[in-house]
PDB file of N, CA and C in Angstrom:
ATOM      1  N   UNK A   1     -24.351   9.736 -19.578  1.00  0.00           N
ATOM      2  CA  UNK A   1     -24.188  11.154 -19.868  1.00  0.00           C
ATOM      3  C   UNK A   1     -25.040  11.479 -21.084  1.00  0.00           C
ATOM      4  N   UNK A   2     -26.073  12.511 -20.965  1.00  0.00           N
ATOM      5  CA  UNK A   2     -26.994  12.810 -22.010  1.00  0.00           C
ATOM      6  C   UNK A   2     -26.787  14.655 -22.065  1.00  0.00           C
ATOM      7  N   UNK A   3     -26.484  14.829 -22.822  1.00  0.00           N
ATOM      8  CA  UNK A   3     -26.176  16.301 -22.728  1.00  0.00           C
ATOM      9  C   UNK A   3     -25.277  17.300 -21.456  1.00  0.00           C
ATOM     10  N   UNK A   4     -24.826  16.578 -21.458  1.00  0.00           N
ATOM     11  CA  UNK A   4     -23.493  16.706 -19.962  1.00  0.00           C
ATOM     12  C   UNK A   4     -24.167  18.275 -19.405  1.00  0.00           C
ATOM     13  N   UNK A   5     -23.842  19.274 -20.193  1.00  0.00           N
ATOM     14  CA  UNK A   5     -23.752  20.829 -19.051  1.00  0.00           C
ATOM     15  C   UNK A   5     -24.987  21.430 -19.495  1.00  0.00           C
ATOM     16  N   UNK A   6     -25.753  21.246 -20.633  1.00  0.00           N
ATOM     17  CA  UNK A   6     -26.704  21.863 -21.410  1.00  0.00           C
ATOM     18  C   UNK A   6     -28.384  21.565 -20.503  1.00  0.00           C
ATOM     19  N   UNK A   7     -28.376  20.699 -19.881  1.00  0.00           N
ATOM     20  CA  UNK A   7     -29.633  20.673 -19.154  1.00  0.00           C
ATOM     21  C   UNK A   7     -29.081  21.355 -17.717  1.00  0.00           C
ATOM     22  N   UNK A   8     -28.385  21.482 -17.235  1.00  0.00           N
ATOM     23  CA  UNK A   8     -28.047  22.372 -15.872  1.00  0.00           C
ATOM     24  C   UNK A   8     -28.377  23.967 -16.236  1.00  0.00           C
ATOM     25  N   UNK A   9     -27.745  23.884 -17.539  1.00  0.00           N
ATOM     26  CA  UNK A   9     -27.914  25.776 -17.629  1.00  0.00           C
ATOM     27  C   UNK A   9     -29.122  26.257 -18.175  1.00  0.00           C
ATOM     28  N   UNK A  10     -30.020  25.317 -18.822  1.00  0.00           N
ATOM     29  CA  UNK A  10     -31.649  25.674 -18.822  1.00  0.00           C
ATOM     30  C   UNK A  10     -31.973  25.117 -18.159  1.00  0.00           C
ATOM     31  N   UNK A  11     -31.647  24.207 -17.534  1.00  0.00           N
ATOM     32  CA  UNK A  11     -33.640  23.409 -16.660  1.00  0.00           C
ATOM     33  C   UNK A  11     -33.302  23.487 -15.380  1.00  0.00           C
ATOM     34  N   UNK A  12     -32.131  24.125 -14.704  1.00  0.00           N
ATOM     35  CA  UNK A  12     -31.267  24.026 -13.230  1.00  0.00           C
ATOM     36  C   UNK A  12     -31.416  22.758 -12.893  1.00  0.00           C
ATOM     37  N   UNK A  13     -31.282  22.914 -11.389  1.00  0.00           N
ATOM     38  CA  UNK A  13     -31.080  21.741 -10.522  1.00  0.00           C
ATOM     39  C   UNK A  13     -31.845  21.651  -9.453  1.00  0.00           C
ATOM     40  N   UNK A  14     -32.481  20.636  -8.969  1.00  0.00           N
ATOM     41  CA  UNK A  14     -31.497  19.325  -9.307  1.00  0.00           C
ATOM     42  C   UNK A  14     -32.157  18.736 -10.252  1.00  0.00           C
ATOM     43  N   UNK A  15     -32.112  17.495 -10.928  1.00  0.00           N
ATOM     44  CA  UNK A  15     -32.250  16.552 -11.623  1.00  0.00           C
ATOM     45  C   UNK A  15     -33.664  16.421 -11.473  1.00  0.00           C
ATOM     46  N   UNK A  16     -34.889  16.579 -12.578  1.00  0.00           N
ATOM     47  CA  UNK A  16     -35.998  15.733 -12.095  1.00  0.00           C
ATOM     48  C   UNK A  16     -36.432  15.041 -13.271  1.00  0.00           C
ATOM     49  N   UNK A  17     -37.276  14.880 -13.122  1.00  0.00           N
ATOM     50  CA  UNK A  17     -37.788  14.042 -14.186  1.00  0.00           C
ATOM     51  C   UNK A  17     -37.688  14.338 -16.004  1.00  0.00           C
ATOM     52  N   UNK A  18     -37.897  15.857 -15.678  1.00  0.00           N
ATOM     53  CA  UNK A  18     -37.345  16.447 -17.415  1.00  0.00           C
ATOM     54  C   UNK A  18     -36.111  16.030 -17.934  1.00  0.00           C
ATOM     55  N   UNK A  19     -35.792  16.146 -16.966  1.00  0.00           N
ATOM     56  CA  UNK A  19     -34.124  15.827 -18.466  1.00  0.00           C
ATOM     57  C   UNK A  19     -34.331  14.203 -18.745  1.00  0.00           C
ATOM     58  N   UNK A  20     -34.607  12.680 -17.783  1.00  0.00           N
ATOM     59  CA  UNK A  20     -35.153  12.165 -18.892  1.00  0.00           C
ATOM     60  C   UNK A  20     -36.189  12.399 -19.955  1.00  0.00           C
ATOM     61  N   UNK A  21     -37.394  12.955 -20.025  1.00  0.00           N
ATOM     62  CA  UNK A  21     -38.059  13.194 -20.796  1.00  0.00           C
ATOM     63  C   UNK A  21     -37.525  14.125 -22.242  1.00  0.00           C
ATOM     64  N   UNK A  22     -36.895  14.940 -21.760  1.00  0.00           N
ATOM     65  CA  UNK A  22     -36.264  15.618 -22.699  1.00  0.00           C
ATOM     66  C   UNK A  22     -34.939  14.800 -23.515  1.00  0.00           C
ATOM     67  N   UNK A  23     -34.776  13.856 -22.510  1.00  0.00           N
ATOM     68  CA  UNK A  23     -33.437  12.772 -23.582  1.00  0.00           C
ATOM     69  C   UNK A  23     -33.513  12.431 -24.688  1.00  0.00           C
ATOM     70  N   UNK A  24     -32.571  12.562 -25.655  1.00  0.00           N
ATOM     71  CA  UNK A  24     -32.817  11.616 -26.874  1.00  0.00           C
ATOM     72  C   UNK A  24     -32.508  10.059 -26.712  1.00  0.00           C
ATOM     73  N   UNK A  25     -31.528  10.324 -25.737  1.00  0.00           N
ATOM     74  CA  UNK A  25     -31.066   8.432 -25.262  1.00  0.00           C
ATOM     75  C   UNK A  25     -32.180   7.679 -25.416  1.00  0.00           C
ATOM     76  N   UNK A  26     -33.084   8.455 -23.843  1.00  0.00           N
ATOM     77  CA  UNK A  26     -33.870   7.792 -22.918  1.00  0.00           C
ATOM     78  C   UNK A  26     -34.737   7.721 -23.720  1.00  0.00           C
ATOM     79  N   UNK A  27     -35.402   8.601 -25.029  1.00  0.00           N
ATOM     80  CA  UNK A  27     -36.538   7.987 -26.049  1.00  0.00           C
ATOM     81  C   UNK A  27     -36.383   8.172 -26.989  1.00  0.00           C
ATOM     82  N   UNK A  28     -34.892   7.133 -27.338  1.00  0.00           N
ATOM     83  CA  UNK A  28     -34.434   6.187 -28.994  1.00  0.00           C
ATOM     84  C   UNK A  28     -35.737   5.463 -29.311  1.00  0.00           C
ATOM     85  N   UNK A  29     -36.188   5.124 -28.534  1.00  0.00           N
ATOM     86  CA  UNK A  29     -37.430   3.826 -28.918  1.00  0.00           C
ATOM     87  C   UNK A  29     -38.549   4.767 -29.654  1.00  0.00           C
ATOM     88  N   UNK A  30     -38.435   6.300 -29.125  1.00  0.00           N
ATOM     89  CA  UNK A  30     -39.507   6.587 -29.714  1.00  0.00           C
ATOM     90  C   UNK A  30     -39.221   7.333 -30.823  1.00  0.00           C
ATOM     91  N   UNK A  31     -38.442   7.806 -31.014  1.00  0.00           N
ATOM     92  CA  UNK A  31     -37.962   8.368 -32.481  1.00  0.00           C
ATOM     93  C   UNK A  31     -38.402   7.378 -34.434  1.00  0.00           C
ATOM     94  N   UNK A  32     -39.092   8.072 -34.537  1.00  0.00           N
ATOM     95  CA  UNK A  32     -39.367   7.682 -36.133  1.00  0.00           C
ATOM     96  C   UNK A  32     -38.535   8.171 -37.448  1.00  0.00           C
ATOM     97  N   UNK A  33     -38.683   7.550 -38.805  1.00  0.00           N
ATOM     98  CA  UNK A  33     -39.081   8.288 -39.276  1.00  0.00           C
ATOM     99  C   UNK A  33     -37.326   8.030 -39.431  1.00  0.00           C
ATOM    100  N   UNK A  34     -36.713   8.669 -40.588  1.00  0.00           N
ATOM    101  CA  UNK A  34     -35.173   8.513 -41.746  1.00  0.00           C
ATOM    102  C   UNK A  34     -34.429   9.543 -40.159  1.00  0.00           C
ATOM    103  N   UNK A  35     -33.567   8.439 -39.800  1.00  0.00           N
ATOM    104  CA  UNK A  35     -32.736   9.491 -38.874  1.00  0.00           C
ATOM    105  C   UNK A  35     -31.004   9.810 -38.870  1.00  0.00           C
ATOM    106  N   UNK A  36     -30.711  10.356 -38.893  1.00  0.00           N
ATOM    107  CA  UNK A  36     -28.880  10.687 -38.963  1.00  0.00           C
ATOM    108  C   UNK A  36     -27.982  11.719 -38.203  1.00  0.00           C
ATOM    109  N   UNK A  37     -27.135  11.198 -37.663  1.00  0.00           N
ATOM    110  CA  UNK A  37     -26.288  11.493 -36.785  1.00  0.00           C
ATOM    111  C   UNK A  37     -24.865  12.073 -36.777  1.00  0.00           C
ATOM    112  N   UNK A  38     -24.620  13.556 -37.476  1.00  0.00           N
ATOM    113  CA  UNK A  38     -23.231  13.371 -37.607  1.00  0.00           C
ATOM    114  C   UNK A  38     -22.581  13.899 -36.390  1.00  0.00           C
ATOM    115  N   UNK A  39     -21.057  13.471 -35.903  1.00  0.00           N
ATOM    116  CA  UNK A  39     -20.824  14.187 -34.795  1.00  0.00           C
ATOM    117  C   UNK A  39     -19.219  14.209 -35.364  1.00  0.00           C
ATOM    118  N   UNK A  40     -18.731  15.456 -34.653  1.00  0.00           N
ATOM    119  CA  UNK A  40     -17.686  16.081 -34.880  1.00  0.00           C
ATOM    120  C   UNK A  40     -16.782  15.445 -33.992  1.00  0.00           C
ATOM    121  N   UNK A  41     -15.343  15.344 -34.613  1.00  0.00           N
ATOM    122  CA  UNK A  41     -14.734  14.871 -33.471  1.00  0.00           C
ATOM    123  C   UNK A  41     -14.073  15.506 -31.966  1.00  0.00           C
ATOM    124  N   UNK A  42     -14.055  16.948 -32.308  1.00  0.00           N
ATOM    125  CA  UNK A  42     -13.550  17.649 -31.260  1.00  0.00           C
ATOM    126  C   UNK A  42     -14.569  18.575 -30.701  1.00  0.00           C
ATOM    127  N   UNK A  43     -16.126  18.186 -31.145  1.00  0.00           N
ATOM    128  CA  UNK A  43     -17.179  18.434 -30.355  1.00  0.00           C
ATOM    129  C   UNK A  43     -17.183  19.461 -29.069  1.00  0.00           C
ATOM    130  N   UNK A  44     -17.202  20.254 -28.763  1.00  0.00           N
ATOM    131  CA  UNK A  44     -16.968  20.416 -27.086  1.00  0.00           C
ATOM    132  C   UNK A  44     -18.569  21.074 -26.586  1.00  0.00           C
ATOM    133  N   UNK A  45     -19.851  21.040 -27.514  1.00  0.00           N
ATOM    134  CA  UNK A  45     -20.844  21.427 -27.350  1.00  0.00           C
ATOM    135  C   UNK A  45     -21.379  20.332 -26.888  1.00  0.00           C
ATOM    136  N   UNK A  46     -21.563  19.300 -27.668  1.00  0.00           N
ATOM    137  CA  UNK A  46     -22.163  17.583 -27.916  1.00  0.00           C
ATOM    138  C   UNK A  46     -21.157  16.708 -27.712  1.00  0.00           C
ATOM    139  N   UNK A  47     -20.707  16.349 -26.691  1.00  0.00           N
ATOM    140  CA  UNK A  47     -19.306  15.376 -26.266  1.00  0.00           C
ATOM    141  C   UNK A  47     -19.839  14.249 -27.120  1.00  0.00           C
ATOM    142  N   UNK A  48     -18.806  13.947 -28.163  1.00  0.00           N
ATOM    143  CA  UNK A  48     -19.120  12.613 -29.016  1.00  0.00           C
ATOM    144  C   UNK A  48     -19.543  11.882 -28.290  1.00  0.00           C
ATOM    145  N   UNK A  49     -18.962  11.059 -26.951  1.00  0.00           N
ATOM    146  CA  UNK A  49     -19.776  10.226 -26.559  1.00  0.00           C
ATOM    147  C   UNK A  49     -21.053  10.114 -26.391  1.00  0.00           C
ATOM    148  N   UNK A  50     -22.065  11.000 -26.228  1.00  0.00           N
ATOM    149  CA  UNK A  50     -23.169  11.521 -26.088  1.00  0.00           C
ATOM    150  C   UNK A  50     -23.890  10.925 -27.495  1.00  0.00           C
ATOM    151  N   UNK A  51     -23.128  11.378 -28.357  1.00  0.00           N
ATOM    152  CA  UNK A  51     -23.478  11.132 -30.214  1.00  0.00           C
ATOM    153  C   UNK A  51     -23.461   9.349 -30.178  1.00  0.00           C
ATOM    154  N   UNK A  52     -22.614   8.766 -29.807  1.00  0.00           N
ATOM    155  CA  UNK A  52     -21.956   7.643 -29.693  1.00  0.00           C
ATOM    156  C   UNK A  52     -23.393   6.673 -28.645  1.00  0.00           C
ATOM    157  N   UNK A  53     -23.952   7.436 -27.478  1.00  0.00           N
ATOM    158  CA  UNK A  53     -24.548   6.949 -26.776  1.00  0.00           C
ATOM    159  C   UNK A  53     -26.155   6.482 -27.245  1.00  0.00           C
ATOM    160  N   UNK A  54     -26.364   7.758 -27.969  1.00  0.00           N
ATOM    161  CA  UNK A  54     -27.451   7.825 -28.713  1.00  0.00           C
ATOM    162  C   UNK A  54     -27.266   6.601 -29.671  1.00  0.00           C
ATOM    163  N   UNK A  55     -25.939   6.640 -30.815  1.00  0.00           N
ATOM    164  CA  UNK A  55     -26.372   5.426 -31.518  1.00  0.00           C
ATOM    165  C   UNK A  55     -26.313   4.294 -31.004  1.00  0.00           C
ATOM    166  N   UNK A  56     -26.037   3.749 -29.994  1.00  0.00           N
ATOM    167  CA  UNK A  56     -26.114   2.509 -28.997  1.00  0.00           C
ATOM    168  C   UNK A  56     -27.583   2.323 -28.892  1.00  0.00           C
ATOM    169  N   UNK A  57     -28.171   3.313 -28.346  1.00  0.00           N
ATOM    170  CA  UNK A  57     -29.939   3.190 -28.049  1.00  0.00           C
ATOM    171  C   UNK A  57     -30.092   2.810 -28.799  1.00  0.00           C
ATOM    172  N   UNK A  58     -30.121   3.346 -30.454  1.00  0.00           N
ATOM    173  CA  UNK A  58     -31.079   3.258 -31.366  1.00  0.00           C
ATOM    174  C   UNK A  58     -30.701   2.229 -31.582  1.00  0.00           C
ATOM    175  N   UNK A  59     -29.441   1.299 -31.895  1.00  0.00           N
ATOM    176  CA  UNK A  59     -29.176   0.208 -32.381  1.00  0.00           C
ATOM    177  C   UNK A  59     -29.815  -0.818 -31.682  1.00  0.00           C
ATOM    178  N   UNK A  60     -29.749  -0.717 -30.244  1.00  0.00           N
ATOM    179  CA  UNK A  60     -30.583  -1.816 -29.150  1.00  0.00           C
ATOM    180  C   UNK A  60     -32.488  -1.561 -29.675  1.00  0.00           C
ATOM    181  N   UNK A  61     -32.576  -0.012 -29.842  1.00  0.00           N
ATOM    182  CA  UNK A  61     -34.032  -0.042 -29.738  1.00  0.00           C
ATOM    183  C   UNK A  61     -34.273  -0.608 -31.284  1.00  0.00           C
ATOM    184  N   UNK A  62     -33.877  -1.512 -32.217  1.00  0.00           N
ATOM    185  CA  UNK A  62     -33.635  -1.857 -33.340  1.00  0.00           C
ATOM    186  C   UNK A  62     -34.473  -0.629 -34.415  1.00  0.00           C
ATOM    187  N   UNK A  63     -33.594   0.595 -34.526  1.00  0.00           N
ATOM    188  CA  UNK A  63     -33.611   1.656 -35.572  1.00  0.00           C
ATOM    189  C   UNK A  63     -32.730   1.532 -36.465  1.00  0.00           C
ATOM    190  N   UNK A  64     -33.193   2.223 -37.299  1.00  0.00           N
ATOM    191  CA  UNK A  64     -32.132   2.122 -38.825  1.00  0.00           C
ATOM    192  C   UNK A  64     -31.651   3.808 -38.561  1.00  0.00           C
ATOM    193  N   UNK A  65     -30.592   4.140 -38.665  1.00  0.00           N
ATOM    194  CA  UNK A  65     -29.583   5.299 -38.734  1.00  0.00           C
ATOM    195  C   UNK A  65     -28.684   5.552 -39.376  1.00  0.00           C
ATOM    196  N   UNK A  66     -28.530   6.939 -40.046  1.00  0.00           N
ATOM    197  CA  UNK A  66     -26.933   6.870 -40.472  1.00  0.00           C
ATOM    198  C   UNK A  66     -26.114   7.747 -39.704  1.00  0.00           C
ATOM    199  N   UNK A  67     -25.012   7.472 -39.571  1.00  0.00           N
ATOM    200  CA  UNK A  67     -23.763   7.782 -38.559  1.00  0.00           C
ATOM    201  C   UNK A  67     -22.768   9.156 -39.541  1.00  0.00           C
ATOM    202  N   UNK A  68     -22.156   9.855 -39.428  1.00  0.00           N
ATOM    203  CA  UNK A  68     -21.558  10.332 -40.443  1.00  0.00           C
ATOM    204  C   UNK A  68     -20.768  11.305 -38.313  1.00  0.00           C
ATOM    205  N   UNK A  69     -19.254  10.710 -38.845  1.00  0.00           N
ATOM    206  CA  UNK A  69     -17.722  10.879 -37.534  1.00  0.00           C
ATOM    207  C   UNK A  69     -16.984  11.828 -38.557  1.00  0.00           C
ATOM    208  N   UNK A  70     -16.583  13.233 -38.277  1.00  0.00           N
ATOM    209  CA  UNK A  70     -16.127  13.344 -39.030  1.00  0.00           C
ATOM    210  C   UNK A  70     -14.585  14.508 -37.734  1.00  0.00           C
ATOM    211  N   UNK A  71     -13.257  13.862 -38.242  1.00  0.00           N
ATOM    212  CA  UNK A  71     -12.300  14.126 -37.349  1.00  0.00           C
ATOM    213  C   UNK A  71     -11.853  15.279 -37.446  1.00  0.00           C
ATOM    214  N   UNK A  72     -11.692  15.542 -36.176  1.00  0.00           N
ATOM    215  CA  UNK A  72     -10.840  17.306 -36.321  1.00  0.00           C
ATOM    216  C   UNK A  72     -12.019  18.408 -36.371  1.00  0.00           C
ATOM    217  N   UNK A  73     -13.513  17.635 -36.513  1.00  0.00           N
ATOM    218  CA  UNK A  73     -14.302  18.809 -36.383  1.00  0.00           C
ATOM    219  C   UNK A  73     -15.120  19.345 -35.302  1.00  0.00           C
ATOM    220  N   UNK A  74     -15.345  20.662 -34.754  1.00  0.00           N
ATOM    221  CA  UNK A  74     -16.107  20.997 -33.773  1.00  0.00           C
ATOM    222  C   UNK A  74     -17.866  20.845 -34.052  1.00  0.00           C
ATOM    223  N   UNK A  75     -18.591  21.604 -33.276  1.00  0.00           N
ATOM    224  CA  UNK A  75     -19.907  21.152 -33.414  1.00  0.00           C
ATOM    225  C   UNK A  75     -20.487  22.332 -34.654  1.00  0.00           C
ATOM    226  N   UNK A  76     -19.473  23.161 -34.516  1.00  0.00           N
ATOM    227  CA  UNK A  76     -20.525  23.854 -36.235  1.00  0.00           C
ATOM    228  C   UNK A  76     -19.627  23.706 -37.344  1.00  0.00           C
ATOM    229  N   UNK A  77     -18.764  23.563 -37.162  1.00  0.00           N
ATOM    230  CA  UNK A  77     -17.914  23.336 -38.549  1.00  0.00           C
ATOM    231  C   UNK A  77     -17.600  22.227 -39.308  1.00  0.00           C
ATOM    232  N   UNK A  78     -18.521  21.436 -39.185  1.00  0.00           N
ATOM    233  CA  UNK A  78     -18.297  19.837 -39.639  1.00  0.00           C
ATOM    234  C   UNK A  78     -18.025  19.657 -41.581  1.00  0.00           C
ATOM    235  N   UNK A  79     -17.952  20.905 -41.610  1.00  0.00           N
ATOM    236  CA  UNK A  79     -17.229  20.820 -42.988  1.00  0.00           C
ATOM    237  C   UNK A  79     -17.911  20.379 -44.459  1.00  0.00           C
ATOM    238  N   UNK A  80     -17.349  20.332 -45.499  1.00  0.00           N
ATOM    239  CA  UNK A  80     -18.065  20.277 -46.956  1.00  0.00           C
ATOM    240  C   UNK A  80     -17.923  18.735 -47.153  1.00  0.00           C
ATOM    241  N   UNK A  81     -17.216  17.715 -46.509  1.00  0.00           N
ATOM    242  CA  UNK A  81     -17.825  16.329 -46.328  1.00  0.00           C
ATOM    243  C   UNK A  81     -19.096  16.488 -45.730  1.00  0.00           C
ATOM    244  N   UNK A  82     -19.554  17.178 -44.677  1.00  0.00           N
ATOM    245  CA  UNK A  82     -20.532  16.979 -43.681  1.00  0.00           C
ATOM    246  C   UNK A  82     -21.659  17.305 -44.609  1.00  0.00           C
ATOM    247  N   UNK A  83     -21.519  18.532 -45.304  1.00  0.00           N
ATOM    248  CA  UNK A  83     -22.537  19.321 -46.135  1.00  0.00           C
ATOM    249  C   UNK A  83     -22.636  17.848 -47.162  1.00  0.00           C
ATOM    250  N   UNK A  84     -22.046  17.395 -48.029  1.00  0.00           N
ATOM    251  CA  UNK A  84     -22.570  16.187 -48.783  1.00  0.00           C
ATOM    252  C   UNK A  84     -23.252  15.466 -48.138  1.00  0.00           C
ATOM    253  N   UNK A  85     -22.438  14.772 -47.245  1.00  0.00           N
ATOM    254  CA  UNK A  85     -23.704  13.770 -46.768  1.00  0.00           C
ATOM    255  C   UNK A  85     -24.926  13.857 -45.999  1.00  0.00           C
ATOM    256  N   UNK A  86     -25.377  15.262 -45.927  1.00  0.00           N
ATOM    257  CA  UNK A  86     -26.694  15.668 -45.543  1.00  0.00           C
ATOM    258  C   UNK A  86     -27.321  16.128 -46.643  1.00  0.00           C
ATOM    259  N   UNK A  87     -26.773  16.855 -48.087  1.00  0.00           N
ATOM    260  CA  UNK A  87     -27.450  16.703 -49.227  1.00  0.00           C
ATOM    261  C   UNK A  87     -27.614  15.176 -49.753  1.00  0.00           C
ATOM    262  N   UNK A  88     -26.832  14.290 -49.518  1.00  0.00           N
ATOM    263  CA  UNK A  88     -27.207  13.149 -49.686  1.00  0.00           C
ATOM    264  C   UNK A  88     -28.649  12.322 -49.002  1.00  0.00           C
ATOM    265  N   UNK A  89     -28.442  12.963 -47.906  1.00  0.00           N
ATOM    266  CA  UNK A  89     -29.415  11.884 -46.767  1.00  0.00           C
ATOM    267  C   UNK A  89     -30.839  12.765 -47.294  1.00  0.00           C
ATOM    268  N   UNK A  90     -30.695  13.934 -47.591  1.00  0.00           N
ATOM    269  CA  UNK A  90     -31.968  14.673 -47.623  1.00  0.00           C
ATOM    270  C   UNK A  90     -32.378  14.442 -49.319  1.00  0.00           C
ATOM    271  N   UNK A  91     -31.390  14.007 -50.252  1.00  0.00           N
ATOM    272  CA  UNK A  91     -31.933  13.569 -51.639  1.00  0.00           C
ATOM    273  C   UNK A  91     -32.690  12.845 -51.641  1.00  0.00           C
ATOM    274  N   UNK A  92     -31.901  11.665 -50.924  1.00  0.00           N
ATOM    275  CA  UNK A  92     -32.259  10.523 -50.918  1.00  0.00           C
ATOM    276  C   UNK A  92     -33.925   9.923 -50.082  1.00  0.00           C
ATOM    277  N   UNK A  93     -33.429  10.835 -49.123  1.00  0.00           N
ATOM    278  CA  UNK A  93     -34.491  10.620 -47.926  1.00  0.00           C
ATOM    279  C   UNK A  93     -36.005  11.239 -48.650  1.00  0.00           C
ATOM    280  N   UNK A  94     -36.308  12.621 -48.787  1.00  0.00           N
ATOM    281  CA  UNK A  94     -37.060  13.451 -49.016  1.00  0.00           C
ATOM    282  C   UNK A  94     -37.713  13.617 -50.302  1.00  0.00           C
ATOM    283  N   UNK A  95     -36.516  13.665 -50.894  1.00  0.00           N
ATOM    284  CA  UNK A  95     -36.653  13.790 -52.532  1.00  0.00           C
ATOM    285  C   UNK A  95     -36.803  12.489 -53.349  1.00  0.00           C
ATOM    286  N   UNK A  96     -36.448  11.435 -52.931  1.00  0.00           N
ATOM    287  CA  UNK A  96     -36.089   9.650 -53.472  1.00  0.00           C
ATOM    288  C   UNK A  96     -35.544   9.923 -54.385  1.00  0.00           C
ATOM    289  N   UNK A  97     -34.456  10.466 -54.726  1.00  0.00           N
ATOM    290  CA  UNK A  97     -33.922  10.181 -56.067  1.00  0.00           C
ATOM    291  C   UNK A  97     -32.756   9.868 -55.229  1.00  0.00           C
ATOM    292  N   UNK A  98     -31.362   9.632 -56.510  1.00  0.00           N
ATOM    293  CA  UNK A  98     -30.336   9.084 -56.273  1.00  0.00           C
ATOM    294  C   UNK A  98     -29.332  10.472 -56.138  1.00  0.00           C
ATOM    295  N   UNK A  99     -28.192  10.617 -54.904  1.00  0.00           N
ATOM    296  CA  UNK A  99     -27.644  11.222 -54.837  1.00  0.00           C
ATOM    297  C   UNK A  99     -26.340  11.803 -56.309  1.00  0.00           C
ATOM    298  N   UNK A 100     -26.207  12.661 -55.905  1.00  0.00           N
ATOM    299  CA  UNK A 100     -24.338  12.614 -56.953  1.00  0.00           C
ATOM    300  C   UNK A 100     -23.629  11.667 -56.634  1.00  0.00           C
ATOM    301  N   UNK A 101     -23.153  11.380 -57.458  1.00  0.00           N
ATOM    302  CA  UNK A 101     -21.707  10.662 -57.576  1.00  0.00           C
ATOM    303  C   UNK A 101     -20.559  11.536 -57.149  1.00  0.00           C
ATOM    304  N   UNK A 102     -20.122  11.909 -56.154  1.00  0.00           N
ATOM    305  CA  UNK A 102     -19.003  12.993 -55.587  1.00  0.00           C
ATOM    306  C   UNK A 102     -17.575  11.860 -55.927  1.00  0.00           C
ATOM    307  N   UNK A 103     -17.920  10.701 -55.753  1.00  0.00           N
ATOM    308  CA  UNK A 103     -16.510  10.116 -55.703  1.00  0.00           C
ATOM    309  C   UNK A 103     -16.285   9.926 -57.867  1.00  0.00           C
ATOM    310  N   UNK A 104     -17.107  10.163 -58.618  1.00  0.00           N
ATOM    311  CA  UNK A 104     -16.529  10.236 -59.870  1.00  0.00           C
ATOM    312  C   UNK A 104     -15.587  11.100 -60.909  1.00  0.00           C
ATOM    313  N   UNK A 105     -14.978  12.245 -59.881  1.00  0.00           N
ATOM    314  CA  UNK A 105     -13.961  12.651 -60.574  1.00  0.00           C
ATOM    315  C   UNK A 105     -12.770  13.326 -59.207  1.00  0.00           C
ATOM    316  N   UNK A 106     -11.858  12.802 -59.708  1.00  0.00           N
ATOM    317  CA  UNK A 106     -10.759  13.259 -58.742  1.00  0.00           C
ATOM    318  C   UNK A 106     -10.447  14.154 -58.616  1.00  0.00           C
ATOM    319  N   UNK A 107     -10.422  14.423 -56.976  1.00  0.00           N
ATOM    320  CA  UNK A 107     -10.163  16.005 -56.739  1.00  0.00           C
ATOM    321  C   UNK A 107      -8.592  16.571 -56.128  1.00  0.00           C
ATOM    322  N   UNK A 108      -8.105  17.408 -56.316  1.00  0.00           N
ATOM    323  CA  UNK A 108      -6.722  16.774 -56.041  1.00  0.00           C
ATOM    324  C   UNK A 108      -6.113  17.569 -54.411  1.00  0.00           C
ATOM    325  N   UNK A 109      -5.746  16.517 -53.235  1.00  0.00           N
ATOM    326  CA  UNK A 109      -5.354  17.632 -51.836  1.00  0.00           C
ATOM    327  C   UNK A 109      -4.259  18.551 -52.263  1.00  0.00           C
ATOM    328  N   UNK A 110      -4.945  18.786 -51.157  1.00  0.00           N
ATOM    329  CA  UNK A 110      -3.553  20.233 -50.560  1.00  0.00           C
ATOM    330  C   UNK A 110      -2.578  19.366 -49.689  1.00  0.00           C
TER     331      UNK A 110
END
């Protein structure tokens, strides 16, 4: 399963050769370059597994990735954890410096 309903409602049917080409699965091998993956857990745009499938490729196609699962979230609301660790990945990645320290002062739940 590579994008379950999202290639039927642009590219119709039946099945040809585009939607592999258009896969991210089907070309993990070819992807370069600082890559990261967050997926929500109650997704209903991007069925986690899909997220999940992708990092399988990349791990077989031996890529370096970061993963960032974050529970209870849909596909746009992945929340102010989500927002850190993409200012993180993009500090780090883009900018080379060293991220914040978010875990150095306690924040207190609700």
């Amino acid at each position: 399963i590579d994008k379950t309903w999202w290639n039927e409602l642009w590219m119709g049917w039946p099945v040809g050769i585009e939607y592999s080409q258009s896969s991210a699965v089907d070309n993990a091998h070819r992807l370069q370059g600082k890559l990261m993956i967050a997926v929500g857990e109650m997704d209903d745009n991007v069925d986690p597994f899909c997220s999940f499938q992708l990092a399988d490729r990349l791990i077989k196609a031996g890529k370096d990735f970061d993963i960032v699962y974050v529970p209870g979230a849909n596909h746009h609301t992945l929340g102010t954890y989500t927002e850190r660790k993409l200012l993180d990945f993009f500090v780090r990645n883009i900018l080379g410096q060293t991220p914040p320290d978010w875990n150095s002062k306690p924040i207190e739940l609700e």
